[in-house]
Each structure stands twice: as C-alpha cells, then as structure tokens.
Protein backbone atom coordinates (compact mmCIF):
# COMPACT_ATOMS: atom_id res chain seq x y z
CA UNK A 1 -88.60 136.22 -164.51
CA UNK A 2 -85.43 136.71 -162.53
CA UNK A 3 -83.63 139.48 -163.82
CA UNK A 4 -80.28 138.25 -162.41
CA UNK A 5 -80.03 135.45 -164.32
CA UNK A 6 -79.53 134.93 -167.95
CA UNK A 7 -83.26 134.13 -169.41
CA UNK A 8 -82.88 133.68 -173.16
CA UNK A 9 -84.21 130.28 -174.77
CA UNK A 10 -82.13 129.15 -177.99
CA UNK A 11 -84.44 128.19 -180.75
CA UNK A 12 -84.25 124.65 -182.10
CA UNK A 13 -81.09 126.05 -184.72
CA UNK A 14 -78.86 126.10 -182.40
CA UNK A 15 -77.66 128.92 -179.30
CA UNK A 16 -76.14 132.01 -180.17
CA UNK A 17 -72.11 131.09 -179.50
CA UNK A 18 -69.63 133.69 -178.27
CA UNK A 19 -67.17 134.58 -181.01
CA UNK A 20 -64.07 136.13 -179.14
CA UNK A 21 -62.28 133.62 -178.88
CA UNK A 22 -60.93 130.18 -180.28
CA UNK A 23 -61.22 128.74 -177.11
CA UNK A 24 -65.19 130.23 -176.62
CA UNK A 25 -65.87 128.92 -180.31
CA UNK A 26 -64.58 125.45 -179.52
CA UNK A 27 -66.92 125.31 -176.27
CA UNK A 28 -69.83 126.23 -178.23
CA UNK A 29 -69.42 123.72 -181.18
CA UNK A 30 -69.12 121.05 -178.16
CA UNK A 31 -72.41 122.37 -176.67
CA UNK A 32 -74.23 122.61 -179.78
CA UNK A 33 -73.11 119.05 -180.32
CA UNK A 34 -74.50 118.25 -176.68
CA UNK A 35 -77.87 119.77 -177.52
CA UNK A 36 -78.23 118.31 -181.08
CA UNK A 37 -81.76 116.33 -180.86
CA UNK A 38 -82.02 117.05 -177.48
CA UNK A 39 -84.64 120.34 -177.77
CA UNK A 40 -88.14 120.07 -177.23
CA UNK A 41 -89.91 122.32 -179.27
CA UNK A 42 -89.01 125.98 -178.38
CA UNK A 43 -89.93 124.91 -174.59
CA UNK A 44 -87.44 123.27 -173.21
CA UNK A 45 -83.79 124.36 -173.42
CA UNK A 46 -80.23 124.55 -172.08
CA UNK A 47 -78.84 128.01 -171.91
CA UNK A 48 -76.04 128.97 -174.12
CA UNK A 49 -72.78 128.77 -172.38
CA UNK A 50 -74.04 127.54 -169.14
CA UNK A 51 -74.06 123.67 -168.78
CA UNK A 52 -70.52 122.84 -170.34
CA UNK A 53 -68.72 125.69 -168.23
CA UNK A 54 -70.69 124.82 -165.45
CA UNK A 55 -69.55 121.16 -165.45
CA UNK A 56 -72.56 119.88 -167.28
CA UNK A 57 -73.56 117.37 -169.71
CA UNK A 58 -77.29 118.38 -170.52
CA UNK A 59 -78.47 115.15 -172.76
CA UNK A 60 -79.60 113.34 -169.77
CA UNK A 61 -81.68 116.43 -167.99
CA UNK A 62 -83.13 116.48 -171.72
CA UNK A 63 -84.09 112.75 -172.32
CA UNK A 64 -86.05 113.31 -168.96
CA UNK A 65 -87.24 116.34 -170.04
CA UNK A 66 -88.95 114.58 -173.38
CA UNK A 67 -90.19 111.98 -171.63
CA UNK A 68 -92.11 114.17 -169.27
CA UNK A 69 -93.23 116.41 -172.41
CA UNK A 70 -94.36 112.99 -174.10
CA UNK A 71 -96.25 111.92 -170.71
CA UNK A 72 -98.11 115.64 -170.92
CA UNK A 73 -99.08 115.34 -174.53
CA UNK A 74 -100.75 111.83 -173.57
CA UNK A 75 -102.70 113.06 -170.44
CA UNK A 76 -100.82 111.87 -167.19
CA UNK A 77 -99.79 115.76 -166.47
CA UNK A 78 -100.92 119.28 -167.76
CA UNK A 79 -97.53 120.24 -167.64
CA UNK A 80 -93.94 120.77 -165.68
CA UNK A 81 -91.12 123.28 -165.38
CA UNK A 82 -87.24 122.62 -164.38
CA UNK A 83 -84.54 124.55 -163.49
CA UNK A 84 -81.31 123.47 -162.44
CA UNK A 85 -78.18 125.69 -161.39
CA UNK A 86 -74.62 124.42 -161.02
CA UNK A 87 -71.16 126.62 -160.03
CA UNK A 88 -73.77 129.53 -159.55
CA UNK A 89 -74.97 129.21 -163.29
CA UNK A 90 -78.32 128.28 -164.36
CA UNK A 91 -77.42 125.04 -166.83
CA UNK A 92 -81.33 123.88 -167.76
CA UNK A 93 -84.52 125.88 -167.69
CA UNK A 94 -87.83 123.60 -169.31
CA UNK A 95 -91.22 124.44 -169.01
CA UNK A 96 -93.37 121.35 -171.29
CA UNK A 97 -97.07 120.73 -171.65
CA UNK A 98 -100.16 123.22 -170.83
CA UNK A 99 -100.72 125.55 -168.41
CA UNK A 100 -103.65 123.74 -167.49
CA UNK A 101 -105.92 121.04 -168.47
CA UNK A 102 -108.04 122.04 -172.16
CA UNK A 103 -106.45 124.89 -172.61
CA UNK A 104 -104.16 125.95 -175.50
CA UNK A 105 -101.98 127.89 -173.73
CA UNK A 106 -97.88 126.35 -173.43
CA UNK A 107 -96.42 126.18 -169.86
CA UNK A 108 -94.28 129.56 -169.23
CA UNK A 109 -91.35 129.53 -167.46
CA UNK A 110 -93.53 131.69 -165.17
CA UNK A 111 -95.98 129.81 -164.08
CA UNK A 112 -97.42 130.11 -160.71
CA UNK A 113 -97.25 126.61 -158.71
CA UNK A 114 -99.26 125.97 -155.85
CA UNK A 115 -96.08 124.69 -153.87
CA UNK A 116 -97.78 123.12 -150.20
CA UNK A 117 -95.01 122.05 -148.25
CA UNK A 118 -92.09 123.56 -149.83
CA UNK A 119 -93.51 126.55 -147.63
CA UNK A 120 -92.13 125.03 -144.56
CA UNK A 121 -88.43 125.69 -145.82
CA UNK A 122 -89.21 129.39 -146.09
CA UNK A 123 -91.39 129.53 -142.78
CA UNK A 124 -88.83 127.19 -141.06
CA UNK A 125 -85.96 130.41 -142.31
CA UNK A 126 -88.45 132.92 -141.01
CA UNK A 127 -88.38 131.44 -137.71
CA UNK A 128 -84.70 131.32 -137.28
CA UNK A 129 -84.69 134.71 -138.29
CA UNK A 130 -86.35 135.58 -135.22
CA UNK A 131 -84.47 133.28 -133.25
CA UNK A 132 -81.38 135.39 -134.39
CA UNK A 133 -82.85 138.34 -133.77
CA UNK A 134 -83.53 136.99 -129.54
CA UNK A 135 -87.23 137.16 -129.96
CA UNK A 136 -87.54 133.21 -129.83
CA UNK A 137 -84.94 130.73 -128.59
CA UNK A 138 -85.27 126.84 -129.48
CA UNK A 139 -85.71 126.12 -126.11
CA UNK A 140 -89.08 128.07 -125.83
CA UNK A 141 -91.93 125.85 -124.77
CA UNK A 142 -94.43 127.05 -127.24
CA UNK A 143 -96.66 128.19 -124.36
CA UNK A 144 -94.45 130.71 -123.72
CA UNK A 145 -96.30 131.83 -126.60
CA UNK A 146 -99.45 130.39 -126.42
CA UNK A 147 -100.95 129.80 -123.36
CA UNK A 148 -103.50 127.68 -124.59
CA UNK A 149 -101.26 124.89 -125.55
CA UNK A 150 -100.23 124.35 -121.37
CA UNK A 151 -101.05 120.74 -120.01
CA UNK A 152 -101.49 119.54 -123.92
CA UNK A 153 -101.85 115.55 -123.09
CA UNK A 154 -100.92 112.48 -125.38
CA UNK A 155 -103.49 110.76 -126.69
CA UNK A 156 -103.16 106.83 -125.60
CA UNK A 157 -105.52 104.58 -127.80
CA UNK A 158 -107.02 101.53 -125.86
CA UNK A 159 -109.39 99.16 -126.94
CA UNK A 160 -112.58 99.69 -124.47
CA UNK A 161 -115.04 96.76 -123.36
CA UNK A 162 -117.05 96.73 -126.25
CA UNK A 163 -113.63 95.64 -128.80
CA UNK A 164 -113.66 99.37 -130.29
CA UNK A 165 -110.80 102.03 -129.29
CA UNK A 166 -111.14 104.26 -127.16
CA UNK A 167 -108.89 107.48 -126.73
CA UNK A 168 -107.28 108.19 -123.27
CA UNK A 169 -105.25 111.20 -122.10
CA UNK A 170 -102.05 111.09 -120.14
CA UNK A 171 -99.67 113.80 -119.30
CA UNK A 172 -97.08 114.75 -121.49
CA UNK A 173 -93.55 114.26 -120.08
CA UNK A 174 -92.34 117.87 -121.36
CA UNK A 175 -93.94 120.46 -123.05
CA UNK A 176 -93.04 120.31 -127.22
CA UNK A 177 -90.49 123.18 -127.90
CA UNK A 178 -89.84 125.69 -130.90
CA UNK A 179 -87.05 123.79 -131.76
CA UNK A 180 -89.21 120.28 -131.69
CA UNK A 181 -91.73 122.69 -134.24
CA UNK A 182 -88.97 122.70 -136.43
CA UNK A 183 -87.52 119.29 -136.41
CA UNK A 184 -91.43 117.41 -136.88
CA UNK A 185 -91.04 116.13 -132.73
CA UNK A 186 -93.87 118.06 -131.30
CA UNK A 187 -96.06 115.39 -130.78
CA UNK A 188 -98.30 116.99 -133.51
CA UNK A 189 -99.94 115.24 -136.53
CA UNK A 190 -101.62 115.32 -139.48
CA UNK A 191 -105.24 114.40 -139.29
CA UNK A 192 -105.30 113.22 -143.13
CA UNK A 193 -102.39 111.04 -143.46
CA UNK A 194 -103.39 107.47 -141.64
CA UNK A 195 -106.12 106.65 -139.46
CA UNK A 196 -106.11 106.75 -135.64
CA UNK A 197 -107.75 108.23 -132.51
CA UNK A 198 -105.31 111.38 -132.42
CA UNK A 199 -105.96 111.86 -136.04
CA UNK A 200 -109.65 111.36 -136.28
CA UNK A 201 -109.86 114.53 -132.99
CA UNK A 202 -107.78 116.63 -135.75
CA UNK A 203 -110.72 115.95 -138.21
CA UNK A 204 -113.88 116.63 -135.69
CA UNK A 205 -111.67 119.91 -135.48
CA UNK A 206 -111.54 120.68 -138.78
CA UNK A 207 -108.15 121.29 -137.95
CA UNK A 208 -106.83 120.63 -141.81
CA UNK A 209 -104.13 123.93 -142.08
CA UNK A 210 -103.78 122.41 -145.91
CA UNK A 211 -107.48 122.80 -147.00
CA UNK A 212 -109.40 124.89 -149.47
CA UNK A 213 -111.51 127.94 -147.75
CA UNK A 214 -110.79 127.25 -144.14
CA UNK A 215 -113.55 129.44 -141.92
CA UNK A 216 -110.69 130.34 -139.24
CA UNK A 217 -107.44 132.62 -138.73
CA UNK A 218 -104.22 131.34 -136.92
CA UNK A 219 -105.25 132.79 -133.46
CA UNK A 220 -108.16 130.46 -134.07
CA UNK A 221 -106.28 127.29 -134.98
CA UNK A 222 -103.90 127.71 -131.94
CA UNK A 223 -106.90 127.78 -129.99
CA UNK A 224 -108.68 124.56 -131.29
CA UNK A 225 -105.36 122.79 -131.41
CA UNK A 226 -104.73 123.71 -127.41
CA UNK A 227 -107.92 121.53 -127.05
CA UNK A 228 -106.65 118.10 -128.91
CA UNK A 229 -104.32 115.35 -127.88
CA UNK A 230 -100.89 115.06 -128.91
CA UNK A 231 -100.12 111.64 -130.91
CA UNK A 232 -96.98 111.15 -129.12
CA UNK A 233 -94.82 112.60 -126.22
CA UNK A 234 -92.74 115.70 -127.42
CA UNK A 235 -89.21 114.80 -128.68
CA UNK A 236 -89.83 111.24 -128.67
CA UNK A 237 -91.10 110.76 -132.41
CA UNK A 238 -90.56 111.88 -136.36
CA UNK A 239 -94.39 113.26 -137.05
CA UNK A 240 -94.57 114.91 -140.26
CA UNK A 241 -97.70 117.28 -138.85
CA UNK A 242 -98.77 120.94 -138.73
CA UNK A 243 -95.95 121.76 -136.84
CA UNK A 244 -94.76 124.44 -139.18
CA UNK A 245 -98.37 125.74 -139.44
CA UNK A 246 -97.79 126.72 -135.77
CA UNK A 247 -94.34 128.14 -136.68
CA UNK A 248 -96.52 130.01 -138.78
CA UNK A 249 -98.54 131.59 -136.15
CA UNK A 250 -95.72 131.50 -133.68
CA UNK A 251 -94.00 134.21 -136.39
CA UNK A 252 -97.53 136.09 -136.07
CA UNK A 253 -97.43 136.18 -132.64
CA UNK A 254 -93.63 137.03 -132.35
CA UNK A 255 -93.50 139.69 -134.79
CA UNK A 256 -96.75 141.30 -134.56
CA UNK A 257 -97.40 141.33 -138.11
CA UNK A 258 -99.44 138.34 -140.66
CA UNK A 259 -97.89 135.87 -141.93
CA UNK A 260 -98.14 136.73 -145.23
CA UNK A 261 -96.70 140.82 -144.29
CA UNK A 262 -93.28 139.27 -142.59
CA UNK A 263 -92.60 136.94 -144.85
CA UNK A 264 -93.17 139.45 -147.94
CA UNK A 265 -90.79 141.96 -146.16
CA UNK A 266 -88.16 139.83 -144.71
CA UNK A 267 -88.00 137.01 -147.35
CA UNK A 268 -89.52 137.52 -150.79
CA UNK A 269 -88.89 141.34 -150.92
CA UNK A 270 -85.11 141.16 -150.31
CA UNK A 271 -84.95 138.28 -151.97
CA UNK A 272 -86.54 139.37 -155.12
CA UNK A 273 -89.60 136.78 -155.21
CA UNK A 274 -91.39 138.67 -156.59
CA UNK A 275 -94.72 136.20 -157.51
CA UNK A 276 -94.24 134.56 -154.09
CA UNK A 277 -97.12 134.81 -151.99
CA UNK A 278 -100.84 133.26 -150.45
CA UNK A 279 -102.59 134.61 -153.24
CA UNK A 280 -101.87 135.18 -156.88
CA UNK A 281 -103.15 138.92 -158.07
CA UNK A 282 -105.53 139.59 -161.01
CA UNK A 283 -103.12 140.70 -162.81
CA UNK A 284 -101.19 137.40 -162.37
CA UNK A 285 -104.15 134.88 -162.35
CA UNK A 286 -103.76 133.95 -166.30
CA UNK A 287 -100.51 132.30 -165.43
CA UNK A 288 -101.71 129.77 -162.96
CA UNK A 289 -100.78 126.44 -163.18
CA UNK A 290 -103.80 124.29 -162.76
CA UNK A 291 -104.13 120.16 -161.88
CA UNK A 292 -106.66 117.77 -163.49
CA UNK A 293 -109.95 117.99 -162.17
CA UNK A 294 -109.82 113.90 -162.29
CA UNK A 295 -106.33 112.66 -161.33
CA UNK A 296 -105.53 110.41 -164.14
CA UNK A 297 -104.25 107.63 -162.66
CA UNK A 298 -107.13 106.95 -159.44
CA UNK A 299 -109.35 108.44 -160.96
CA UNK A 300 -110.06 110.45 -157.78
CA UNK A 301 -111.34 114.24 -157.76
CA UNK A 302 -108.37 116.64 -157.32
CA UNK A 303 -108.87 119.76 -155.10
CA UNK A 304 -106.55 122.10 -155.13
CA UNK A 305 -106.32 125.62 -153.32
CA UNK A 306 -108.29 128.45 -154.46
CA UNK A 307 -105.30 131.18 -155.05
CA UNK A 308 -107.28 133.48 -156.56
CA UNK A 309 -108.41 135.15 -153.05
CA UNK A 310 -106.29 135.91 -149.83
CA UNK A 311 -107.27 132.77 -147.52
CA UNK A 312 -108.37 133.53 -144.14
CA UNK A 313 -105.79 131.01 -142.59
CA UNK A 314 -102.12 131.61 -143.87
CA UNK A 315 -101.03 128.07 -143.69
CA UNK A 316 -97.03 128.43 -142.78
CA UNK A 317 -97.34 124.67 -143.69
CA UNK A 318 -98.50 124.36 -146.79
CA UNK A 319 -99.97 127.60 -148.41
CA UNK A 320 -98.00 129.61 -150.49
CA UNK A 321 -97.79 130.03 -153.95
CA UNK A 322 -94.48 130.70 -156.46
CA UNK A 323 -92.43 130.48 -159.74
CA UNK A 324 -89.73 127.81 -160.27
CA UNK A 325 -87.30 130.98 -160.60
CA UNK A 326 -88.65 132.82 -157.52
CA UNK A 327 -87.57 129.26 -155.43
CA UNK A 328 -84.63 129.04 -157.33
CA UNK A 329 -83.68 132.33 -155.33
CA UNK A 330 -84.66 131.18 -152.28
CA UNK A 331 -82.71 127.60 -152.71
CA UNK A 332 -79.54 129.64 -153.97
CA UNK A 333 -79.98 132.13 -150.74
CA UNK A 334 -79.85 128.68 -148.70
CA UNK A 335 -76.86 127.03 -150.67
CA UNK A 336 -75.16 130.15 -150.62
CA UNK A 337 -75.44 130.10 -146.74
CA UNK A 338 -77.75 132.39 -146.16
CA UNK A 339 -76.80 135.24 -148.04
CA UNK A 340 -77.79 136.33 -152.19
CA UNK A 341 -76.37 138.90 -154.58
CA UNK A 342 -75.38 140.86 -151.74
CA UNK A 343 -78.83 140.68 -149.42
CA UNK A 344 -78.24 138.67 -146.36
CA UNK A 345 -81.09 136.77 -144.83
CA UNK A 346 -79.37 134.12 -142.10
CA UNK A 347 -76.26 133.43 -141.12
CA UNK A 348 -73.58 130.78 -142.53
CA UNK A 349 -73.90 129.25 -139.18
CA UNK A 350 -77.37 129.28 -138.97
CA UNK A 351 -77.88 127.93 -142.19
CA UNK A 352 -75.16 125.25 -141.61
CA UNK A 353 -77.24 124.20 -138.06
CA UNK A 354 -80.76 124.40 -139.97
CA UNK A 355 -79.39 121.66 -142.76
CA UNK A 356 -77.33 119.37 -140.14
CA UNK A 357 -79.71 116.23 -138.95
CA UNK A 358 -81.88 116.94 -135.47
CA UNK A 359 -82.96 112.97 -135.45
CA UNK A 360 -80.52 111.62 -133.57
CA UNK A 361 -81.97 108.70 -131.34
CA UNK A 362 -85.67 110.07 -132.28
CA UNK A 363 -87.78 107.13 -133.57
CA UNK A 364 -89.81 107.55 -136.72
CA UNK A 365 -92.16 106.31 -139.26
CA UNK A 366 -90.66 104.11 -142.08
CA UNK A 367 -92.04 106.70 -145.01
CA UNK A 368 -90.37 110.09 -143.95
CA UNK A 369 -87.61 111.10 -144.22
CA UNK A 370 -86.65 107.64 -145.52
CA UNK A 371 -83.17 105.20 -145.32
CA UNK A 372 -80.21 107.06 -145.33
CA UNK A 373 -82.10 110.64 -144.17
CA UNK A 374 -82.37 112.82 -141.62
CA UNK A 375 -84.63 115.68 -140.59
CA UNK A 376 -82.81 119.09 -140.01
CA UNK A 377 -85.11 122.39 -139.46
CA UNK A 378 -87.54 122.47 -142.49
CA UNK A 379 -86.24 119.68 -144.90
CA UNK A 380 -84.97 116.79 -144.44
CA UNK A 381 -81.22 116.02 -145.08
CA UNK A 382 -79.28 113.38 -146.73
CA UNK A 383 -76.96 111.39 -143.75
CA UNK A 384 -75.16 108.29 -145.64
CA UNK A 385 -73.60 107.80 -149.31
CA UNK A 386 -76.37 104.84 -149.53
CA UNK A 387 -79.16 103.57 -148.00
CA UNK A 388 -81.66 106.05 -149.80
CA UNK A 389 -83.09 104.61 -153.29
CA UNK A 390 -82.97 108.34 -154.04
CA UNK A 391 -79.45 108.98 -155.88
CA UNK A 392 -77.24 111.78 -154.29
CA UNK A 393 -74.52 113.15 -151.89
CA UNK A 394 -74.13 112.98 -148.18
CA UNK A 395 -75.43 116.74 -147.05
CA UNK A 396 -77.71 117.51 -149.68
CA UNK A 397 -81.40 118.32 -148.40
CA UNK A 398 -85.10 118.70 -150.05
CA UNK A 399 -88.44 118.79 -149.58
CA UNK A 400 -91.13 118.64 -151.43
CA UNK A 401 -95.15 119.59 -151.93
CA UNK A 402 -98.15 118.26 -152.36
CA UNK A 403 -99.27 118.81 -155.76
CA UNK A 404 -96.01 117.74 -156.81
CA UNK A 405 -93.34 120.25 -156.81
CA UNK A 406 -89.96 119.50 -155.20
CA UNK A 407 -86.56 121.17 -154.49
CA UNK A 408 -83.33 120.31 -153.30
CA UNK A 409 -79.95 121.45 -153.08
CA UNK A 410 -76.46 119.64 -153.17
CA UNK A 411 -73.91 121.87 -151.39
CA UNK A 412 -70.95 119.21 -151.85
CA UNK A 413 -72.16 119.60 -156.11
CA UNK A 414 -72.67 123.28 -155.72
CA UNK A 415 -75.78 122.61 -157.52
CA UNK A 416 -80.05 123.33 -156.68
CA UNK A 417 -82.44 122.21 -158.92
CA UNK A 418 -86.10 123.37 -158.59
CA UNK A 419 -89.19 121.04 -160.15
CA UNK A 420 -92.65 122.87 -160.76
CA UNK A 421 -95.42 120.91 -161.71
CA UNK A 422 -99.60 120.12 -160.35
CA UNK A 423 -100.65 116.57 -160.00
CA UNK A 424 -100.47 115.04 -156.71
CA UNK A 425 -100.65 111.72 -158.27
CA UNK A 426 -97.90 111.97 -160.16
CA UNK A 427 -95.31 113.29 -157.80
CA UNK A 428 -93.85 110.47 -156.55
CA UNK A 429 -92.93 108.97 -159.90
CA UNK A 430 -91.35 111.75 -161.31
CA UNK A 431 -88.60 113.16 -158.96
CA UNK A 432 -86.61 109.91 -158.41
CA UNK A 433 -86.51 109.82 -162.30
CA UNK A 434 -85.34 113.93 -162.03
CA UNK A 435 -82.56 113.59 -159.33
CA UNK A 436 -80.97 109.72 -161.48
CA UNK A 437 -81.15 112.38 -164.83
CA UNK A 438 -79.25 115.32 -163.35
CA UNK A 439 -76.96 113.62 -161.78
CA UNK A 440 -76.08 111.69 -164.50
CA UNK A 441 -75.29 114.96 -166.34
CA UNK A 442 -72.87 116.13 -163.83
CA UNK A 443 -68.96 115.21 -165.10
C-alpha cells in the first residue's frame, strides 16, 4: 500500500464524515448522497472526502466500476483494480472480482499486475536520466554503444521468380539514434504483430523480448539483433518494436549495472515502489494477479509471464511487474514534472520534452498511436481536441500493456488514473469505456 496516501475503504453504511465544521458536515452529506447505491460490496469505493473536494462526481467511475464487477462474476475477467487521483487527491480506489481464475480469494488493492508495456514509460525515464546525467545524448547512434549494430541494413521484400518474397538488404540511409529508440523510429519491429519478411527473421531469432523463459541475457539479444534487417530506414517510420528493450540494455551498458539493479535504485527505491520489479518474491507470490488459462472470448490459450523467478532477459519493453498504487507513484512523479513528495527524479523540462509529440512528418501505421495522437518518448501523447474516438484533453498521454493494464495522465485536468487488470482479450474493450466514465465525473 502507499503509505502517503489515505487508504481506508468506507463500508457500504456510509464514510466516516469530518465533524468540525458546518461547512465539512454539509460536504459529507453531499458525498454520502453521491455514493448512495453506488458501492460494490466492500471492494470498490470512493474515499471519504476526496472526490467532491477534488472536483469529482464519483457515480459515473462507479456505474463502470459495477459493470466491470458484473462482467467478473460472469467469467469475461478474473478481476480489475482502479485508481484515479485528481488536484493531488486520490478520488476512487476499486479492486472487483478474484485474484485469479477458481480461486476464492477477492482482488486486493495490492495485487501484483504483470504490466508489459507500461515498462517502457519507466525505462523510457531511466534513459533520460542518463541523458541528464551526459552519459548518453539523443543524438548517439546506438553503435556508439554497440558495435554490433554498425552497417544494420533495411530489409526490402521483393517477390523472386518463383511468385514467393524474397528478402533483400540495402543500406540504411543513417544509423537509428537513442533518441529514434525512444520515439518507436529505429527501424525496429516486432516479430509477432503482422506478418512480413523483417518480422518472420525476428522469429527464426527467437528474438521475442516479451516471451516466457527466454534462454538469453541482453548482451545476447543486442548481438542477435546486430545480425537482422531493419523493417524500415531509421527516422522514416512509427514502428511500435523492441526499441525500448534496447533502451533497456543501452541503460545496462551505460550504467554498468542490470536492468533490474538501476531501475530499483534510481526509480522504484526513491520513488517508494516498493512491489515494482521483474520478479515477484515468495513472500509476495500469494498476491499475484493471474489471467484465464482459456481467454474467454477466442477461446485461445493465454500465456502469461512466469514472475515467480528472476528471468534471464530483463525485458525494458515489456517485463516488469507492479501494484496499481506503486504506478500511481510513478504517473504522479511524471504529472508532477518529474519530481514526488520531495524526491526528484527528472527535470520539469525534461519531463515537459519527454510528453511533447516527436512525430512530426514521420509516417506511421493506422493502429498506433491513433487519430488525433502523437508519440513523445515512452507514451504516446494526445495532439488535437478531436480526432481520437478516445475522449480527453489536448496534452494528456498513456500507454498501455499487454495483459490489459493501462495508465494515463491529464496534466491540463490535474488528474492520473491507473487501470490494473489480466486478460489480453479484454483490454481493448474496457479502457475506452474507463476514460468516457471518469471524465464524465469530472465537474
């Protein structure tokens, strides 16, 4: 739990209301109004004297909040946990369903998430930390670093005498910078996401940073990846790729410590995260979260990553595990500019350049980051009042992960709201129905 912000959970008779004052008793008649019919169960709460202070009408975050509890207790998810802070205050904390699939156990507020891709925001900060520090500049060709990645070539598909493709190699125009790493314009890809020449190398490589039990270090997959084709010419193209798995080992490198050592010292230990890491202790293992085995709506096996050991490769991509009120910190550290009850991590300026949009004239795919977006340094950011199906304000940035857990934060609304839950599936589905619900409850 985070011991800086107020934790308590008002049972379904109502919150405990400040009595000083006629002015404080007024407020909390109005917020016990708010929250009449709006609990679920003992699981699922506004804190007392939060939301209505804060600027916050909570009936909307809880309609959502029942329907996802309803969706849990028929099968489509084990379970799901919310937080959302406004004005600096935390105004909704839920935590519905099961811990996992067949088990008895309710969702805690502590639950450990498998959270992917919301790693790249926190190895994206990393790496600006040690671009403030001098020890990396943007401009760095990332063989500066690693050698092996000189002469990387595009990879040109052509269709060969017999009708099937065939992959050619050209040189690259430029080499891909630290500073395309950050952005997704490395030329780098994802082997798993479409089908093509590039990406079918990436899978004769094994090179999957994502994946369960992984035989190989970073060192290693900075070696295999010096031996594959780019998909496109650096700075010319939006790839969502492992890009920020090489920031990863790029930090390694840098800093001469793991991955999983710099970020724990830098980040999680200032910061307070304190059940942040690649691997969940035994202590800690009874409050994983855990997916179907079956994804409920495909029908397709779900494979998740094994927490329960250190893995050999610390993905900076996609690996980490965390609470919803460990990224809460980290999410308030970036709205707050860098800095957190007193503990600075980055500067204002650095934080404001990391969240400003890096696409300008860079072509990408339809998908990602999507109408109305831009990609900044680790999330993508919010560039027009419209555009986006996805309701919110011009500046606000996100990202999300795999298994279905998603962030973002709203500086113009003062306001971060942090969704925990496993079931790849699902994702999609729920967070456009999460941002339409808090919005709606902001006056």
């Amino acid at each position: 739990m985070n011991p800086t912000l107020p934790i308590a959970v008002p049972k379904a008779s109502g919150p405990a209301l400040p009595i000083n004052s006629e002015r404080s008793r007024r407020r909390g008649l109005l917020l016990a109004t708010l929250l009449s019919g709006a609990m679920i169960g003992s699981g699922c709460s506004s804190l007392p004297g939060g939301p209505v202070d804060a600027g916050v009408n909570p009936a909307p975050i809880e309609r959502f909040m029942r329907q996802v509890e309803a969706d849990a207790a028929s099968g489509r998810l084990p379970g799901a946990v919310l937080l959302v802070s406004r004005n600096g205050q935390l105004v909704h904390a839920s935590a519905v369903g099961k811990l996992a699939p067949g088990q008895s156990t309710a969702m805690p507020r502590d639950a450990l998430f498998r959270i992917y891709s919301m790693t790249k925001p926190i190895v994206s900060v990393a790496t600006m930390m040690l671009v403030e520090e001098g020890k990396l500049r943007l401009s760095d060709p990332i063989s500066r670093h690693f050698p092996e990645m000189k002469g990387v070539q595009v990879g040109v598909e052509k269709t060969g005498a017999d009708g099937k493709p065939v992959l050619e190699r050209v040189g690259a125009p430029r080499e891909m910078t630290v500073h395309d790493l950050l952005r997704h314009t490395s030329g780098l890809t994802y082997g798993v996401f479409g089908r093509s020449a590039v990406k079918s190398e990436y899978l004769k490589a094994d090179l999957r940073p994502g994946a369960p039990g992984l035989p190989y270090d970073n060192a290693e997959m900075m070696r295999r990846l010096g031996t594959l084709p780019l998909a496109y010419a650096p700075g010319s193209t939006w790839e969502y790729s492992v890009s920020t798995d090489v920031l990863g080992a790029l930090v390694e490198k840098v800093s001469g410590k793991t991955l999983d050592v710099f970020l724990r010292e830098r980040i999680f230990e200032p910061l307070r995260m304190k059940d942040t890491g690649f691997a969940v202790p035994a202590t800690s293992q009874g409050r994983i979260a855990e997916a179907f085995e079956t994804d409920p709506d495909s029908r397709q096996k779900v494979e998740l990553l094994d927490v329960r050991t250190t893995p050999r490769l610390l993905s900076g991509g996609g690996g980490l595990v965390s609470t919803a009120d460990d990224y809460l910190r980290f999410a308030r550290m970036m709205l707050n500019k860098g800095e957190l009850d007193g503990v600075r991590i980055l500067s204002r300026k650095t934080i404001e350049y990391m969240t400003s949009d890096h696409l300008a004239g860079v072509r990408g795919p339809a998908y990602l980051p999507g109408p109305g977006h831009g990609f900044g340094l680790g999330v993508a950011v919010r560039t027009a009042a419209g555009e986006s199906p996805l309701i919110g304000s011009v500046g606000d940035y996100y990202w999300g992960g795999y298994a279905g857990t998603y962030f973002w934060v709203d500086p113009s609304e003062n306001l971060v709201a942090v969704w925990m839950m496993q079931g790849p599936g699902q994702s999609a589905s729920y967070r456009p129905l999460l941002r339409t619900a808090v919005y709606n409850s902001l006056r």
